[in-house]
C-alpha atoms as a PDB file:
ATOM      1  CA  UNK A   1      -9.093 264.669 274.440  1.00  0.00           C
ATOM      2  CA  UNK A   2      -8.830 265.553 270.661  1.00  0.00           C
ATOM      3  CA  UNK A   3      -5.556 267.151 269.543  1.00  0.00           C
ATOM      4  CA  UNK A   4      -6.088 270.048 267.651  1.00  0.00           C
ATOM      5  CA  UNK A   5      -2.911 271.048 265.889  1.00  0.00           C
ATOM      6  CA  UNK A   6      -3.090 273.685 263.230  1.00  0.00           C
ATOM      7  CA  UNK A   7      -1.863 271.493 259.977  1.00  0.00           C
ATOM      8  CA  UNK A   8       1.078 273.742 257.620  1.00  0.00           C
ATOM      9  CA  UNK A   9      -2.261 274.060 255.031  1.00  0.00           C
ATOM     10  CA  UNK A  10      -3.606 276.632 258.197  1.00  0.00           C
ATOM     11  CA  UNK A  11      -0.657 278.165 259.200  1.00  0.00           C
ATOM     12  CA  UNK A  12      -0.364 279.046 255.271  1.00  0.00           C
ATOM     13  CA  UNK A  13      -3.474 281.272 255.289  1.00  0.00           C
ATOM     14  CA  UNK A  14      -2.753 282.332 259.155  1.00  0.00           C
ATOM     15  CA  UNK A  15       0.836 282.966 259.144  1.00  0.00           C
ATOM     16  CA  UNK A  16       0.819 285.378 261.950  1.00  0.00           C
ATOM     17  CA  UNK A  17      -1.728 282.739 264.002  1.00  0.00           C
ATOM     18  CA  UNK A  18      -3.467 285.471 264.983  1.00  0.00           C
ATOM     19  CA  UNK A  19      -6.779 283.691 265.598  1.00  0.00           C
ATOM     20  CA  UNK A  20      -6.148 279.767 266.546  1.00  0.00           C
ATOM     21  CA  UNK A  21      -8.032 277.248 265.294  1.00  0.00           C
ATOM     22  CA  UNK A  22      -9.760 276.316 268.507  1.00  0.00           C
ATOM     23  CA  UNK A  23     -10.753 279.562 268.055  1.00  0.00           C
ATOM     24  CA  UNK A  24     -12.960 279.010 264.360  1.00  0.00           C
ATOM     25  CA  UNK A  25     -13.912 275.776 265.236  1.00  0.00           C
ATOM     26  CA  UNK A  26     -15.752 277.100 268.256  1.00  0.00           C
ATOM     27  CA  UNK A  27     -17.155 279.780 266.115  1.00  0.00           C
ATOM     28  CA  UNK A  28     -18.527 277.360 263.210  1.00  0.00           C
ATOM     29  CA  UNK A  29     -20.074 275.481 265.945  1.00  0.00           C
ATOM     30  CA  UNK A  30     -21.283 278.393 267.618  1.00  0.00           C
ATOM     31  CA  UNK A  31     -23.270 279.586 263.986  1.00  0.00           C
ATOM     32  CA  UNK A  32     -23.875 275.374 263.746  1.00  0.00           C
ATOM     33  CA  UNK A  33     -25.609 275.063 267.018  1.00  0.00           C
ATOM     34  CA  UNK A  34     -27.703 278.283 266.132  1.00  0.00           C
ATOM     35  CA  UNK A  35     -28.722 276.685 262.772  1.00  0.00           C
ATOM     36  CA  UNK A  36     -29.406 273.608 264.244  1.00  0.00           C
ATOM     37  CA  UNK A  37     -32.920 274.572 265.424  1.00  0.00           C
ATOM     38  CA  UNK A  38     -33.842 274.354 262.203  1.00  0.00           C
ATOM     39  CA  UNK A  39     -35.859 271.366 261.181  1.00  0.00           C
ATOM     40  CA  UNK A  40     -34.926 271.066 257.741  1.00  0.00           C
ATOM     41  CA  UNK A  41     -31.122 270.314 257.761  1.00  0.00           C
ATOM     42  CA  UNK A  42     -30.696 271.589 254.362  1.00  0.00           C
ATOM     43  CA  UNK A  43     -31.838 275.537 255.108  1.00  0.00           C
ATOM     44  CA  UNK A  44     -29.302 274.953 258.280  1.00  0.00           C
ATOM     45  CA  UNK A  45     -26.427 274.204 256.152  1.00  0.00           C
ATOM     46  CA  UNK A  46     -27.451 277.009 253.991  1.00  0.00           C
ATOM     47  CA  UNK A  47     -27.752 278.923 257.020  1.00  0.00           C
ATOM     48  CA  UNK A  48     -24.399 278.158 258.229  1.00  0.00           C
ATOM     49  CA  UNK A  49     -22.763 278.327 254.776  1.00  0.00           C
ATOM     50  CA  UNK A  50     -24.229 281.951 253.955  1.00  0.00           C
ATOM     51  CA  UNK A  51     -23.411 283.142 257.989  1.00  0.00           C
ATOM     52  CA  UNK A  52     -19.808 282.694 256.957  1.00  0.00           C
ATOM     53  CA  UNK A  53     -19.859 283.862 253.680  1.00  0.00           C
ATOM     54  CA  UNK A  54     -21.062 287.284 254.978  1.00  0.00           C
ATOM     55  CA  UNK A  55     -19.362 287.128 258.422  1.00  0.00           C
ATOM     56  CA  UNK A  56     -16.289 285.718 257.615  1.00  0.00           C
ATOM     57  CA  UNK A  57     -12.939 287.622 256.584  1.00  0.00           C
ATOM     58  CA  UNK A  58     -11.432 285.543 253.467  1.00  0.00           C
ATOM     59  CA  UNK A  59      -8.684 284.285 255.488  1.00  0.00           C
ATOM     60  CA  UNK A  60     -10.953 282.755 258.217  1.00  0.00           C
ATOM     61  CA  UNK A  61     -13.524 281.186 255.990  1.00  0.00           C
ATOM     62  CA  UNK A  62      -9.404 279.442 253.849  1.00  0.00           C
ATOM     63  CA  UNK A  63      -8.307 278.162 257.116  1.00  0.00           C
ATOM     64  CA  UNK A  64     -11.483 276.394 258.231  1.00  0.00           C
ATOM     65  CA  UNK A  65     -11.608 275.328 254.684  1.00  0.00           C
ATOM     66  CA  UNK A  66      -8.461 273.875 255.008  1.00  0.00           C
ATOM     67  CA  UNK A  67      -8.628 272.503 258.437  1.00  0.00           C
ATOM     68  CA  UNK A  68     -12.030 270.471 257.339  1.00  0.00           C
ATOM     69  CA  UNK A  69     -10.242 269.155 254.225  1.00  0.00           C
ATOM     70  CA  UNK A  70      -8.014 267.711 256.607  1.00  0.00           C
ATOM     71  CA  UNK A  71      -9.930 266.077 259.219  1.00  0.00           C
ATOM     72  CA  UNK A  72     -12.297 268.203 260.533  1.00  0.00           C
ATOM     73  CA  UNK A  73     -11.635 266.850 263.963  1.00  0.00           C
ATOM     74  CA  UNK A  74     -13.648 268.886 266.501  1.00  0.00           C
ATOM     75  CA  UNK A  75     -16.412 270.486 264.040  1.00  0.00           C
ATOM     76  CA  UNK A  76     -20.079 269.470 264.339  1.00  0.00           C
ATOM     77  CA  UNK A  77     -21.271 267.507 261.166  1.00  0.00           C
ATOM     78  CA  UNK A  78     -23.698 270.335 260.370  1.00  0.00           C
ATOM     79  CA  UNK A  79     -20.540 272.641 260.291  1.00  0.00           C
ATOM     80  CA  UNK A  80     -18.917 270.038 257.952  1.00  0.00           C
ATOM     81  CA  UNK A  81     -21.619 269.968 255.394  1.00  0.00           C
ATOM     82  CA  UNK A  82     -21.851 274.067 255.162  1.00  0.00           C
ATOM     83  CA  UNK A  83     -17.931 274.372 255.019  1.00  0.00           C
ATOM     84  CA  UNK A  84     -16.905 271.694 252.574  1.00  0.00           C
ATOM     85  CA  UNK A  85     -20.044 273.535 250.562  1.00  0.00           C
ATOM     86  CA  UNK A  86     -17.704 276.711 251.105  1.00  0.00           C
ATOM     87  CA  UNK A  87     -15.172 275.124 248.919  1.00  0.00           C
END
């Protein structure tokens, strides 16, 4: 099992915790997995990287930032690529 400990970097832009990161990392692979249908991996990413751009509350779209900057343990590669594009 992977540990998935929210680093001091994510509980800077979630002080309250009041969505875990379990949480976004399900929901970027969630978006990732829809995305993933598509053959060219490029307009996925884009996909992905525009999905939370417009779905995303600032503070969500920080933390997952953050998180991937870290280690990105848990996130699909395709969910990498769009959020390290997010920052």
């Amino acid at each position: 099992a992977c540990d998935l400990q929210p680093s001091s970097t994510f509980n800077s832009y979630y002080p309250n915790k009041l969505m875990k990161i379990e949480r976004l990392i399900k929901m970027a692979n969630d978006i990732s997995d829809f995305f993933n249908a598509e053959s060219d991996k490029e307009v996925a990413v884009e996909g992905i990287k525009n999905h939370l751009l417009r779905s995303w509350e600032p503070r969500m779209r920080q933390a997952i930032i953050a998180y991937n900057q870290e280690n990105g343990l848990g996130l699909s590669e395709l969910a990498k690529t769009a959020i390290t594009r997010l920052g």
